[in-house]
Protein backbone atom coordinates (compact mmCIF):
# COMPACT_ATOMS: atom_id res chain seq x y z
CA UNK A 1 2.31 5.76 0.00
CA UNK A 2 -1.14 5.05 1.87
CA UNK A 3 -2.11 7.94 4.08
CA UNK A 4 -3.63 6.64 7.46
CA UNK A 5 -7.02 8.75 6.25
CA UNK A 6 -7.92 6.30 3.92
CA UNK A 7 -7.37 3.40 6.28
CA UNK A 8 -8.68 4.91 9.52
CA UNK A 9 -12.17 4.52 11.15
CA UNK A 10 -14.17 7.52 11.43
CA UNK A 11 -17.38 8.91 13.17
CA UNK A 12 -15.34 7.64 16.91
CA UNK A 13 -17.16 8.40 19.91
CA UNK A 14 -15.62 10.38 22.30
CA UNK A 15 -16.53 10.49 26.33
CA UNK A 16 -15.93 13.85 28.58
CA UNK A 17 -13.03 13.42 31.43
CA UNK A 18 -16.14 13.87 33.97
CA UNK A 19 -17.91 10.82 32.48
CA UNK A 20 -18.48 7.57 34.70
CA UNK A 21 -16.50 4.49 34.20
CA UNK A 22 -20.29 2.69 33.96
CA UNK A 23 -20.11 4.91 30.42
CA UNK A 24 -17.29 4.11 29.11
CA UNK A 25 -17.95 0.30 29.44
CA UNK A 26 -21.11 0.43 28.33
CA UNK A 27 -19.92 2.38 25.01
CA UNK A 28 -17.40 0.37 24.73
CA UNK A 29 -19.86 -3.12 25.20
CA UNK A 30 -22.31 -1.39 22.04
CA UNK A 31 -19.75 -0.63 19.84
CA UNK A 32 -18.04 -3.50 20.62
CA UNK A 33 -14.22 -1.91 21.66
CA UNK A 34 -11.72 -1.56 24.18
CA UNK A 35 -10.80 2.20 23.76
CA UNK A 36 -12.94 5.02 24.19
CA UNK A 37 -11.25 8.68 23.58
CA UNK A 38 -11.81 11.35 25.68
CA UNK A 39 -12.35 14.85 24.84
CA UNK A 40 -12.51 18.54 26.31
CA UNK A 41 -14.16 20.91 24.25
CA UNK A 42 -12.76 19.06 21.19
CA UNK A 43 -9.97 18.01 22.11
CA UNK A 44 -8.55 14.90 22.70
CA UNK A 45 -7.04 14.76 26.59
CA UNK A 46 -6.94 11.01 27.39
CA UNK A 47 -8.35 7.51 26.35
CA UNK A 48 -9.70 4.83 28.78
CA UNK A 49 -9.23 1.32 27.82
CA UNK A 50 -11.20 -1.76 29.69
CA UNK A 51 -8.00 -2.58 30.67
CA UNK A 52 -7.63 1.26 32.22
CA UNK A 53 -10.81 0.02 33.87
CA UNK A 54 -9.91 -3.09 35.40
CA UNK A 55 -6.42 -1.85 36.80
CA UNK A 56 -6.93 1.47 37.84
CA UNK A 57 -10.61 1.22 39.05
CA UNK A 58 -11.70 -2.63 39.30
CA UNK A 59 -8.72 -3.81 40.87
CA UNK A 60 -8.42 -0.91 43.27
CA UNK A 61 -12.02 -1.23 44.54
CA UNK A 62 -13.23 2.12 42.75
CA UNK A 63 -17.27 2.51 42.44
CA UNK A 64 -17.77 2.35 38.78
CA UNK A 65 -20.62 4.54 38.66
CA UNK A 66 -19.01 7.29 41.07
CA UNK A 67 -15.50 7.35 39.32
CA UNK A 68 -14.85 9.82 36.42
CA UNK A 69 -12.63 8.91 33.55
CA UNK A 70 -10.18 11.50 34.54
CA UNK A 71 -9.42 9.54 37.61
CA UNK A 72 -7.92 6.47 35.29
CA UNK A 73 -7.66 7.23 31.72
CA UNK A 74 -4.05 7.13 29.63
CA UNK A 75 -2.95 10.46 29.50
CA UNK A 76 0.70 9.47 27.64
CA UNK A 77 -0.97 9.33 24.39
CA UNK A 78 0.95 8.03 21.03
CA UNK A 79 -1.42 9.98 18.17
CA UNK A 80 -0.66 10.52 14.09
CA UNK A 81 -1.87 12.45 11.93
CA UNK A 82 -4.57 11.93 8.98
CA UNK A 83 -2.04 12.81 6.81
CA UNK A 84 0.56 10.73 7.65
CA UNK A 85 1.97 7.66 5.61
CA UNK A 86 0.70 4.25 7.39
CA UNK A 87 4.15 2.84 7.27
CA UNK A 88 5.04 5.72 9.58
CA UNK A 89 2.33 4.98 11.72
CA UNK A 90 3.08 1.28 11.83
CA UNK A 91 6.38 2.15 13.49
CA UNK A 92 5.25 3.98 15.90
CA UNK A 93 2.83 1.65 17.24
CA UNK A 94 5.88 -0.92 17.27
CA UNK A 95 7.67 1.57 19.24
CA UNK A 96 5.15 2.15 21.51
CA UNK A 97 3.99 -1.83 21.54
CA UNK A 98 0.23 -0.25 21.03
CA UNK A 99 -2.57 -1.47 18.27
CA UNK A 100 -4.15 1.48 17.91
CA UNK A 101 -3.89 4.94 18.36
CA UNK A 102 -6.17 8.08 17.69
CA UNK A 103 -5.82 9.91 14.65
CA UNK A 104 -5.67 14.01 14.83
CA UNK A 105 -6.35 16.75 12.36
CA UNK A 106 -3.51 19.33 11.91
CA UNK A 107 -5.91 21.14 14.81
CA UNK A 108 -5.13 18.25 16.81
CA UNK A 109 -8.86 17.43 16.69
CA UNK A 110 -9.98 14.07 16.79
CA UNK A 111 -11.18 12.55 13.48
CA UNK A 112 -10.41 8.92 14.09
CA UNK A 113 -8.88 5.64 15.10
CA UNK A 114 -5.98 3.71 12.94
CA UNK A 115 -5.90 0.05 14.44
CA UNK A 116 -3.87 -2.74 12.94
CA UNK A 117 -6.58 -4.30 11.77
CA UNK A 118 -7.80 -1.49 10.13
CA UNK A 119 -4.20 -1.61 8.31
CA UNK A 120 -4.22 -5.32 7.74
CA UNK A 121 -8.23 -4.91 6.31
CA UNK A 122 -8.30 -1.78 4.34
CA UNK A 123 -4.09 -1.72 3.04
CA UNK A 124 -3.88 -5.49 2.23
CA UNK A 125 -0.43 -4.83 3.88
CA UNK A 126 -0.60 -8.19 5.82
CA UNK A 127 2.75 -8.76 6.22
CA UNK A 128 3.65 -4.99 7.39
CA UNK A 129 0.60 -5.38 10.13
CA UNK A 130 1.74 -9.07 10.56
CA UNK A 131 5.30 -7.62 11.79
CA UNK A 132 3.94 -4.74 13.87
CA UNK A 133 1.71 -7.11 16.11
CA UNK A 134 4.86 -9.46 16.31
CA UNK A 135 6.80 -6.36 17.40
CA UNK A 136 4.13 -5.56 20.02
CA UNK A 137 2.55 -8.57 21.28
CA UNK A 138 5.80 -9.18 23.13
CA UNK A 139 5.05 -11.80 26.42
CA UNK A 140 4.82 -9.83 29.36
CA UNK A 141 6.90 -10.10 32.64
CA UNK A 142 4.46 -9.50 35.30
CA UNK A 143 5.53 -8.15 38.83
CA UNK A 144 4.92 -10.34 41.65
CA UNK A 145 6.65 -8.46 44.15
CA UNK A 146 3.30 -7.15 45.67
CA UNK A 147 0.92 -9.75 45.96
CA UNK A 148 -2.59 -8.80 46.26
CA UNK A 149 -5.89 -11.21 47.39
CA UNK A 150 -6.02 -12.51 44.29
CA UNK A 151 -1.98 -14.26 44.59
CA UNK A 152 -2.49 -17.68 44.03
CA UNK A 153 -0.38 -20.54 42.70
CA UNK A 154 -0.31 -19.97 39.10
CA UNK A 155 -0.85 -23.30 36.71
CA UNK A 156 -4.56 -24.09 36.08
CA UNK A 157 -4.67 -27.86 36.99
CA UNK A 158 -4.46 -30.42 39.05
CA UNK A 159 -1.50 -32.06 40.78
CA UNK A 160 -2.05 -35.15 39.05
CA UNK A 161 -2.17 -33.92 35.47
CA UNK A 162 -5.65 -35.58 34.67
CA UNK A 163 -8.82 -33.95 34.55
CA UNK A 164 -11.06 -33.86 37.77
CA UNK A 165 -14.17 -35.85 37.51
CA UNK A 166 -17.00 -34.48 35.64
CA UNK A 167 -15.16 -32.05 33.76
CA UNK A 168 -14.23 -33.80 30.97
């Protein structure tokens, strides 16, 4: 059985809960993610995703250079061990409908991230990957009971079904 160690990516960069949003992005724009862990004296507290940006700061008018990542991060974490099998980890990110998830030491220090891809790349388990993003990518039921400024008719055309002028 593969152990999520072999398959995981190491060398992660953490943030601090007192970082800035304005951080986090911009780690997250040069290594080219959307989760950044964050860590207290070596240990991992919380992670901040862009979408942990967008909702909890963006959307609610937050200043992104005066908002620490304490004030929006995920705090419910799903983590696995190194030394756990990757099959084991694959359920529990179907369980939790989450692609990755940060990877702990018996410490419970942070040594990595395990993303499906990384299981799909490095396992050649296509099919077991293949299954957990099925699993997880479920459609979404969004709540439109409070409507903010941004309620508008959903769609994304016109009421004639035929493209406006010039934008064909």
């Amino acid at each position: 059985m593969t152990q999520v160690l072999t398959v995981m990516t190491r060398g992660v960069r953490s943030l601090k809960p007192s970082d800035t949003l304005v951080m986090a992005a911009q780690a997250m724009e040069e290594l080219d993610v959307g989760v950044i862990p964050v860590c207290q004296d070596d240990q991992l507290v919380g992670v901040v995703t862009d979408r942990d940006i967008v909702l909890r700061a963006v959307a609610q008018g937050r200043a992104a250079d005066k908002t620490a990542l304490s004030e929006v991060m995920s705090q419910d974490l799903s983590c696995c061990y190194e030394d756990q099998t990757v099959d084991e980890v694959l359920t529990q990110m179907r369980g939790a409908q989450i692609r990755r998830v940060p990877v702990l030491d018996r410490n419970r220090h942070l040594v990595g991230m395990v993303t499906l891809g990384d299981v799909a790349v490095r396992c050649h388990q296509d099919s077991e990957a293949g299954e957990a993003l099925e699993a997880i990518s479920q459609p979404s039921a969004p709540d439109r009971s409070g409507q903010s400024q941004a309620s508008g008719a959903a769609g994304g055309g016109n009421s004639t079904g035929m493209p406006r002028r010039g934008t064909h």
